[in-house]
Structure formats: C-alpha cells, structure tokens
Protein backbone atom coordinates (compact mmCIF):
# COMPACT_ATOMS: atom_id res chain seq x y z
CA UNK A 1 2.73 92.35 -114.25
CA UNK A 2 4.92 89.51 -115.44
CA UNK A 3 3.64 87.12 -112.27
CA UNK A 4 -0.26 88.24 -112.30
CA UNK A 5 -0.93 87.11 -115.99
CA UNK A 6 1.46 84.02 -115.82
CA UNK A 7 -0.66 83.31 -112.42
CA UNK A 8 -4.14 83.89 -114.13
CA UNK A 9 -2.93 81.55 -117.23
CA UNK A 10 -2.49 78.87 -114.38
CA UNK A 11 -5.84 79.90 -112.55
CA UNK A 12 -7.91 79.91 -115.97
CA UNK A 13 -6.70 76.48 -117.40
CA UNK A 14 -7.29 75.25 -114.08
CA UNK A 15 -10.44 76.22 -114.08
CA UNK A 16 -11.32 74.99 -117.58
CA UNK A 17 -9.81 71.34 -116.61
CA UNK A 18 -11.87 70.97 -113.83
CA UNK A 19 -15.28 72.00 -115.65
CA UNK A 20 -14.70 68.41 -116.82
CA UNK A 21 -15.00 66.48 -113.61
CA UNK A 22 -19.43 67.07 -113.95
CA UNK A 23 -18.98 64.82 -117.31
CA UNK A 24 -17.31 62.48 -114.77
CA UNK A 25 -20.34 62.14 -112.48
CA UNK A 26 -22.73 61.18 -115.57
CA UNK A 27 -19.98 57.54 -115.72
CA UNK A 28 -19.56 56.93 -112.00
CA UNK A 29 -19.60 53.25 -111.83
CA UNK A 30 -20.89 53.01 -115.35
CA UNK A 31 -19.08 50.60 -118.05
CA UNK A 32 -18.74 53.25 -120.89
CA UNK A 33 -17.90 52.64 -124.58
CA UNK A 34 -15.71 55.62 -126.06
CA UNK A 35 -16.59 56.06 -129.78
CA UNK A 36 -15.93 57.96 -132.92
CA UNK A 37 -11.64 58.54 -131.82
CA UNK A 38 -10.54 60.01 -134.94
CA UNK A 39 -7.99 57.91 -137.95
CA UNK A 40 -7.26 60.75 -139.29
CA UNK A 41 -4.72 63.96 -139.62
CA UNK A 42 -6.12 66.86 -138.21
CA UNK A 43 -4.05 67.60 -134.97
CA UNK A 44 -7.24 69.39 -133.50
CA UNK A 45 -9.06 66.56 -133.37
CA UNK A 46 -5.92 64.21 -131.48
CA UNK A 47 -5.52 67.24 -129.04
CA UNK A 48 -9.42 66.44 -128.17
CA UNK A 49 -8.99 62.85 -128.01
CA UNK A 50 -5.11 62.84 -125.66
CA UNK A 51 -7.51 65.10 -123.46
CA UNK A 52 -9.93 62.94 -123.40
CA UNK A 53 -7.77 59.91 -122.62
CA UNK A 54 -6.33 62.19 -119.75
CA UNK A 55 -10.05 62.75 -118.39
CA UNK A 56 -10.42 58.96 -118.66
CA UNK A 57 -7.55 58.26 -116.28
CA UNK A 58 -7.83 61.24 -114.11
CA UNK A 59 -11.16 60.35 -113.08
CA UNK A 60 -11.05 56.55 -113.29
CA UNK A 61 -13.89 55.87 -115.75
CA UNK A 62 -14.62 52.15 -116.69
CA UNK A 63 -14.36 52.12 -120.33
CA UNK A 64 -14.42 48.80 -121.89
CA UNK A 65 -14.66 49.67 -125.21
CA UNK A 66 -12.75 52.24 -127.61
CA UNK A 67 -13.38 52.32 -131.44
CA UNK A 68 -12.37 54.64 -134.34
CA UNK A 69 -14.93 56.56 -136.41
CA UNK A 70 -15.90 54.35 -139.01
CA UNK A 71 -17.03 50.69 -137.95
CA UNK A 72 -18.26 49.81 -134.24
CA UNK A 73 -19.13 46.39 -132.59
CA UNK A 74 -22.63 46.71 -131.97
CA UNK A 75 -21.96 43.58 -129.47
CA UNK A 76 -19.68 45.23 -127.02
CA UNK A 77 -21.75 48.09 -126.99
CA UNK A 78 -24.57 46.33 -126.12
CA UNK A 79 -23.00 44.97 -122.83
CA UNK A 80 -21.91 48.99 -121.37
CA UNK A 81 -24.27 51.25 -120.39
CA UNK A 82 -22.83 54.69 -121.53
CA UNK A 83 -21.93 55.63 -124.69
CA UNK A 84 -19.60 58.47 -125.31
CA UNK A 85 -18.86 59.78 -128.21
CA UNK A 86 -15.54 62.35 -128.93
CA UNK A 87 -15.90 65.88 -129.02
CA UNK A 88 -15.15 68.61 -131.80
CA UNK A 89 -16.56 70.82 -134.52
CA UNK A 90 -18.01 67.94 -136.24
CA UNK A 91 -21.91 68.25 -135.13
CA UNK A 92 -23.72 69.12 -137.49
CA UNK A 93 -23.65 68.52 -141.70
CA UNK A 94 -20.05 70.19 -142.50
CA UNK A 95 -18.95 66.44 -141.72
CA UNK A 96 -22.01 64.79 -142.17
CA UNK A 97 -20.26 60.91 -141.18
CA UNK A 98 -19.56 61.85 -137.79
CA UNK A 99 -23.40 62.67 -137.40
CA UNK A 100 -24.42 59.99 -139.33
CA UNK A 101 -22.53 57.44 -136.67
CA UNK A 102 -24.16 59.49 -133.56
CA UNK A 103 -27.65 59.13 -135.03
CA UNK A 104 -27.29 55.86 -135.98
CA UNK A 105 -26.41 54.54 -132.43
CA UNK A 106 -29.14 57.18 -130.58
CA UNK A 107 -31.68 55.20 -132.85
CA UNK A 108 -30.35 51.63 -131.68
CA UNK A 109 -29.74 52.33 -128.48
CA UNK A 110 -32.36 54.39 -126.61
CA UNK A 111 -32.39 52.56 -123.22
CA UNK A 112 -28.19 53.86 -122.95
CA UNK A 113 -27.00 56.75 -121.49
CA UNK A 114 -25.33 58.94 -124.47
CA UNK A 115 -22.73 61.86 -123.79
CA UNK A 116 -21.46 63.78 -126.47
CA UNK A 117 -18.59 65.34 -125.55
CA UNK A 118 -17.89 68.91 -125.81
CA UNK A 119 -18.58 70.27 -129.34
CA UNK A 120 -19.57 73.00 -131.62
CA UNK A 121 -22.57 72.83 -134.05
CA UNK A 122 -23.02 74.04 -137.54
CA UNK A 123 -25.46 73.38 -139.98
CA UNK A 124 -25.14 75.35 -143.24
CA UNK A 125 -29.45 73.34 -143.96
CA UNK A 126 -31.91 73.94 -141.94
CA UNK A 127 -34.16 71.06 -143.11
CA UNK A 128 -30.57 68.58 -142.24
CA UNK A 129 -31.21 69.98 -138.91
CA UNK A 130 -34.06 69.14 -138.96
CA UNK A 131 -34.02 65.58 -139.34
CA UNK A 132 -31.13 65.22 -137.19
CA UNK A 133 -32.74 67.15 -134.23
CA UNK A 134 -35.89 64.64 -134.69
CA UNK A 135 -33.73 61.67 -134.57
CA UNK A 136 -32.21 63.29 -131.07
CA UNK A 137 -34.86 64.82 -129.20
CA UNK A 138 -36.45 61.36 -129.28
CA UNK A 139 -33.78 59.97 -126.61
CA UNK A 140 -34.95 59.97 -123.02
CA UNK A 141 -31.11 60.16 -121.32
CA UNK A 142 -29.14 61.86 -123.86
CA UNK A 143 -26.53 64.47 -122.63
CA UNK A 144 -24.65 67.07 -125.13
CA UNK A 145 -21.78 69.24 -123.74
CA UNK A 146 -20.98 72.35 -125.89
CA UNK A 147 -17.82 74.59 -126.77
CA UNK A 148 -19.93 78.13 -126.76
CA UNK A 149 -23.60 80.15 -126.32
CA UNK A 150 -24.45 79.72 -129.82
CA UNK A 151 -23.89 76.54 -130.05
CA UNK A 152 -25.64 75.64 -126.78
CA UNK A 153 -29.28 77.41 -128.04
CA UNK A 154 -29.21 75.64 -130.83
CA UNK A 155 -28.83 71.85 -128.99
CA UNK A 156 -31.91 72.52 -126.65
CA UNK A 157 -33.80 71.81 -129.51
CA UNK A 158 -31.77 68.42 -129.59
CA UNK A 159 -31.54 67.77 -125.87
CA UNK A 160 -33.03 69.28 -122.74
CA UNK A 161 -30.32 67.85 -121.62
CA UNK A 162 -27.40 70.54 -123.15
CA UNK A 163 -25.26 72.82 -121.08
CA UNK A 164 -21.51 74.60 -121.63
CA UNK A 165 -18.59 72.68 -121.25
CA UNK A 166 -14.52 73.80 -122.36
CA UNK A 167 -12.85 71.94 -125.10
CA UNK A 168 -11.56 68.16 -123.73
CA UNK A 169 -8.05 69.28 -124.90
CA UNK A 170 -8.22 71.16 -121.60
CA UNK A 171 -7.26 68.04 -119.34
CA UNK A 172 -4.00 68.39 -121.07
CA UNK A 173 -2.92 70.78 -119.09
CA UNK A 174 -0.43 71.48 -117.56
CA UNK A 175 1.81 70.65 -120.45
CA UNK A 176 4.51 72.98 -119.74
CA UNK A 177 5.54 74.76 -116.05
CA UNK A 178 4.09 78.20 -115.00
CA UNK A 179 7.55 79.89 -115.67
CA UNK A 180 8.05 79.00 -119.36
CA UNK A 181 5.17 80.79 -120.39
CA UNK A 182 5.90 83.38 -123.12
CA UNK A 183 6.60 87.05 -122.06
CA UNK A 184 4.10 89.94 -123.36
CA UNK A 185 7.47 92.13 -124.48
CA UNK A 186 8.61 90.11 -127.20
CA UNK A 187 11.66 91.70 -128.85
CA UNK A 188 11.94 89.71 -131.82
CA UNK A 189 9.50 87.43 -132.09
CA UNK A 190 9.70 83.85 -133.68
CA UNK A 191 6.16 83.00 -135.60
CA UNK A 192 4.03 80.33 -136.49
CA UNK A 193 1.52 81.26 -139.01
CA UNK A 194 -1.26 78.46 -139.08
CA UNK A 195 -3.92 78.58 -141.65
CA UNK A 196 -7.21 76.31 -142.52
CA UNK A 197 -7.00 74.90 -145.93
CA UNK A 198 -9.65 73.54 -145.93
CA UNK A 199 -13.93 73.96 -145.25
CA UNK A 200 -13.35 76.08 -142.60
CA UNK A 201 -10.55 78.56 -144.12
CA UNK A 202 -11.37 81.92 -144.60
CA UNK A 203 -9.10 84.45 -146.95
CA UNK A 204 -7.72 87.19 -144.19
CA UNK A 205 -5.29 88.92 -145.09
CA UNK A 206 -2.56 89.24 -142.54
CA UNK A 207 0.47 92.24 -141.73
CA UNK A 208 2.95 89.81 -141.64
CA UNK A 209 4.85 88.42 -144.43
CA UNK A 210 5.10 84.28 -143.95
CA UNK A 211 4.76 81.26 -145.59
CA UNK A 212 2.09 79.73 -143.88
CA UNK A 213 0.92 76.24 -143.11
CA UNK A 214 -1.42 74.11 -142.00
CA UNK A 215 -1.33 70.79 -139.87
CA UNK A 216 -0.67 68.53 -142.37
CA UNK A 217 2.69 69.69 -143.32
CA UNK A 218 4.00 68.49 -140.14
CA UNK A 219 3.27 64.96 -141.04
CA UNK A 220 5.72 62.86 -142.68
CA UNK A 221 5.53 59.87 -145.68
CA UNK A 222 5.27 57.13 -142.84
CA UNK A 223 2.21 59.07 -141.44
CA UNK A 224 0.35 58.27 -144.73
CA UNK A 225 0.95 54.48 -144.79
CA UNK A 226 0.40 54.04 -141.35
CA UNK A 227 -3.21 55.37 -141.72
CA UNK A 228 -3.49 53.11 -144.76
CA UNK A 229 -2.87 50.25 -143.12
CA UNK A 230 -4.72 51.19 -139.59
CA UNK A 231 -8.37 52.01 -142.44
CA UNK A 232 -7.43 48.98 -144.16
CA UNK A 233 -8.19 46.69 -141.24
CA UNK A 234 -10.37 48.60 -139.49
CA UNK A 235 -13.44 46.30 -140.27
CA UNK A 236 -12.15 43.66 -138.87
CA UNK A 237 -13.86 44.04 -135.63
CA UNK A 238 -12.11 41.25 -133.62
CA UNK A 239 -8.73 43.52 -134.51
CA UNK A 240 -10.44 46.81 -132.97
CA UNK A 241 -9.06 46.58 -129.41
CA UNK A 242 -5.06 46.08 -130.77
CA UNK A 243 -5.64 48.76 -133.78
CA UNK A 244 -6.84 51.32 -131.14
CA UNK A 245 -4.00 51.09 -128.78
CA UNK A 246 -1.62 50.96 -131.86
CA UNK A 247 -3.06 54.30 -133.24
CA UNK A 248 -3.18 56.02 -129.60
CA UNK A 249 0.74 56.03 -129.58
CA UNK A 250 0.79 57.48 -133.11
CA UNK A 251 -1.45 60.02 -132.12
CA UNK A 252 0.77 60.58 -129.39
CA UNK A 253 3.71 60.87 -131.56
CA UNK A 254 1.46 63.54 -133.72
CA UNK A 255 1.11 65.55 -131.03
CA UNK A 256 4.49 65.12 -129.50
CA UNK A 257 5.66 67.12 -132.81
CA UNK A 258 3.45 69.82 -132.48
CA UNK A 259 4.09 70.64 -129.41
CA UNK A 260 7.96 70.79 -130.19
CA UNK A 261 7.46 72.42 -133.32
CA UNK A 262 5.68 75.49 -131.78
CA UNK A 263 7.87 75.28 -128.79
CA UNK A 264 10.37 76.64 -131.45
CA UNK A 265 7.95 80.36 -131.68
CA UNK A 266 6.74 82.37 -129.06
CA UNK A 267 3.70 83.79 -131.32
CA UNK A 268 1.26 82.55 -133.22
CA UNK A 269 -0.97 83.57 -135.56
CA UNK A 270 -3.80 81.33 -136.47
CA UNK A 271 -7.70 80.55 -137.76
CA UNK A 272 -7.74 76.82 -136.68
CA UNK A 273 -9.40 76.74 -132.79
CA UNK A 274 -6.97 74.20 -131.59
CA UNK A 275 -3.63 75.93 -133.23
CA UNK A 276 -5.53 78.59 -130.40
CA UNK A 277 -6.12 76.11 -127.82
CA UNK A 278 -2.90 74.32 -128.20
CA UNK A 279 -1.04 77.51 -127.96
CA UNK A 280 -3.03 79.30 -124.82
CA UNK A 281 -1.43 75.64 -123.26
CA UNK A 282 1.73 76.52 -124.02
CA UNK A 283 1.45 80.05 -123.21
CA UNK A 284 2.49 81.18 -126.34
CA UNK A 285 1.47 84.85 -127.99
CA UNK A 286 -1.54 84.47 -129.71
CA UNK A 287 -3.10 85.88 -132.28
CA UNK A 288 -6.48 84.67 -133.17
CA UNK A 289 -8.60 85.37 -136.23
CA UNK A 290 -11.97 83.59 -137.08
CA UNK A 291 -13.22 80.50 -139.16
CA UNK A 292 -15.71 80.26 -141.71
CA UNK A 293 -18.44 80.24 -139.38
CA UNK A 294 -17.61 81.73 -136.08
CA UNK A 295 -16.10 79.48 -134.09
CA UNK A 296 -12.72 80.38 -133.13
CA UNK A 297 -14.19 83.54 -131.67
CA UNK A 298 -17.65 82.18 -129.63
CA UNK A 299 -14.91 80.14 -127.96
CA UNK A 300 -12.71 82.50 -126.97
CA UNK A 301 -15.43 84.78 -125.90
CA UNK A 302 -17.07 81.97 -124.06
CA UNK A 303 -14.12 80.66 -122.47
CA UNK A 304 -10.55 82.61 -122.29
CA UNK A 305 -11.27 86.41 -123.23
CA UNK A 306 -9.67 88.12 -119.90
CA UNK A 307 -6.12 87.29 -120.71
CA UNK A 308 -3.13 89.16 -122.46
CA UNK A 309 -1.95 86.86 -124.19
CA UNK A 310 -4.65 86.52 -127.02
CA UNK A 311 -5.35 89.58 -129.55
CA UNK A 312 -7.65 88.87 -131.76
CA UNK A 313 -6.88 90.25 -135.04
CA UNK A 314 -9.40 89.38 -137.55
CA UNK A 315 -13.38 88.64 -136.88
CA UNK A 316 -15.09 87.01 -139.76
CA UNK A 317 -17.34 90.30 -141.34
CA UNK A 318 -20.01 87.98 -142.98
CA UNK A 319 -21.14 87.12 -139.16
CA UNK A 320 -20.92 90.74 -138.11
C-alpha cells in the first residue's frame, strides 16, 4: 500500500510536469519576453513563477526579456516575438491590474504571439467581462492555458485558442525524493493550518483547535524594505534587467522558507490552492477546503483527485 501511492505521487506529478512541454512548442526558436513576475508577498504566486523559471531552463526557451508587474519597456518588447505573461488566479477583475497590463499589451501588440500561462478566471461583473473578452477575442495568435473546466468554457469566449494546462508550480517537481513522502498512518500528527486572509478567504470552521496563519507571517522586517526599495526603482526601465535578477534570489529565499517551514508538519490543512499544491510536492497530508469562489476544488478535481493523500474537508456551499 505504502509503495503504490508513494509510486502514483511520482507518476501523477510526472505527468502534470510534462503537460508543460506543449507550451514549449508555441516558443521553439522564438525570442520571448516573460512579463507580469510578481513584487509582491504571496508565496502562491513565487511558487508559479520558480516553476516557471524551471520550464524556462528545462526546455531552453530564448527569453530576452523579464519584467515585474507594474512598468514594461515597450522597446524590448517590440524586438521578441512572443509574449508571455505569468500564470495564476489573477484573470479576471478580483485583481483588476494584472488584467489591465494583459489588455493593454494584446491592444499594442496584435502582430505577437501572446501565451498566458496557466490560470484561473473569475469575474464577480459580467459587463467587466465583457469588455475584457472584446479587447481579447480581437487577437489573431493569442493562446490562454487554464488551471480547470470552468475556467476553460469561460476563455473560449476570449480565445479559440484555450485548452487545460496544470499549475506552472508543477515543473518544480521533484522537490523532495520518492521515499520522504508522508505516510497515510500518521500517529501524531504535526499541522500546518493555512488560511486566506484576504479576497479569497472564506469562514470554515475547522475540528481542529490551531492558531492559524497565512503566508505573510513567514516573512520577516527585511522582506518589507526590500520590496520598498525593489517598487521604488522599478520605473527606471534601464534598471529592469539587474532589479529582476536581484528579486529572483529573494523569491528564492521566500520559497526556500516555506518549504522548510512545512517540512516541519506532515499535514496540512488549508484554503489557499498553492498551500495545496506546494504540499501535494512535498507529499505532505492534505487537507483541502475551498476558496471564495471555487477554485481550490475545480483544481483538484481537474487535476489530482485519485490520490490518498488529499481529503477534502470543506466545499464552499454557496457554489453547491
């Protein structure tokens, strides 16, 4: 028993990493400019982009250009011919600036190829979706990857060009060997109880008693002026290129902590889809309840729903 679900944890993230390699094909021998790599806390979202950057050098794509999520050189990106933009939950109006950045560029640039990477959509206004599908549909070689079903009928009203694709934080794997993956028996087991505080959060109630937390209380002081001082001279475009590199070893560093901190537990009980994602890498005991809007579970039902390690414990009733 013990071997046959370690084996199919193996076999499934396998699987999900090399989903990736068709995003590869759409770059072959393409000069691509990555865009929209996120300055800011939310662990989730450096998960996505350290995947990413492991895609990147796993399949040898040409990117020339790399910029955070607020100012781009519209210079450089004239000179590649692919433009691709991070994944995420951040499609749709729940963080409208993110959308704001992708429409922008789809207007200036419709002779590019565009790939968003994979991501879920939301949009609490239909009229917002409007206007952003209008804006997208318009593109002749526009390509969106997405996280679940739900997700993906709604896009083919933004793309013909839509189909399924697993979370980018996927090419992480394998970040820890097939043996040290957790055991279904646990005697006494050591928990980490991650919870949204913010949009997203939803007010379960659990049967455990314990403090919880969300990913910002594993930062520390320094955290907080670094980002200061990374937004600060992020306009300077000529300073892009260094700034980048400098924030890809923080993010690093970020991540480097989580994964130490809930190497510490052997369960985990969480509503944030990348406290689930993160942990099904580190084959931890998992259980998984919803987020304000479905997410958590269209992924896991898309994507990793025929393993023992996951219970889910709470679906959101207002979706029911």
């Amino acid at each position: 028993m013990e071997l046959n679900y370690k084996t199919s944890w193996n076999k499934k993230l396998n699987y999900l990493k090399s989903l990736h390699s068709n995003i590869a094909l759409l770059c072959e021998n393409k000069k691509v400019a990555f865009l929209d790599i996120p300055p800011h806390f939310n662990v989730g979202d450096h998960l996505i982009y350290a995947g990413t950057e492991a895609f990147i050098k796993e399949h040898n794509i040409n990117v020339q250009y790399r910029a955070l999520d607020r100012t781009v050189n519209l210079g450089i990106i004239e000179k590649c011919e692919v433009i691709m933009f991070l994944g995420g939950g951040s499609f749709g109006d729940l963080y409208p600036r993110h959308q704001h950045l992708r429409e922008s560029l789809i207007k200036k640039f419709p002779n590019k190829r565009i790939i968003i990477l994979p991501q879920t959509i939301h949009f609490s206004n239909d009229s917002e979706m409007k206007k952003s599908s209008d804006i997208f549909s318009h593109h002749p070689d526009l390509h969106i990857y997405l996280r679940d079903q739900k997700s993906l009928e709604i896009a083919k009203v933004f793309s013909k060009n839509s189909s399924l694709m697993p979370d980018m934080a996927h090419s992480l794997h394998p970040l820890i060997d097939i043996t040290e993956v957790e055991s279904l028996n646990i005697d006494t087991p050591k928990i980490i109880n991650l919870r949204r505080v913010d949009i997203e959060k939803v007010s379960t109630e659990l049967q455990i008693t314990k403090r919880s937390f969300d990913w910002e209380n594993i930062l520390e002081p320094w955290d907080y002026t670094y980002r200061k001082y990374i937004t600060k001279l992020e306009h300077f475009n000529f300073l892009t290129p260094r700034l980048v590199r400098s924030w890809k070893i923080h993010s690093d560093s970020l991540i480097f902590r989580s994964i130490n901190f809930f190497n510490l537990h052997n369960t985990v009980y969480t509503d944030r889809l990348h406290g689930f994602i993160l942990s099904y890498l580190l084959g931890k005991n998992i259980k998984l309840l919803d987020n304000s809007y479905g997410k958590n579970l269209n992924y896991f039902k898309q994507w990793i729903n025929d393993t023992d390690l996951v219970e889910v414990i709470a679906e959101n009733k207002d979706l029911s």
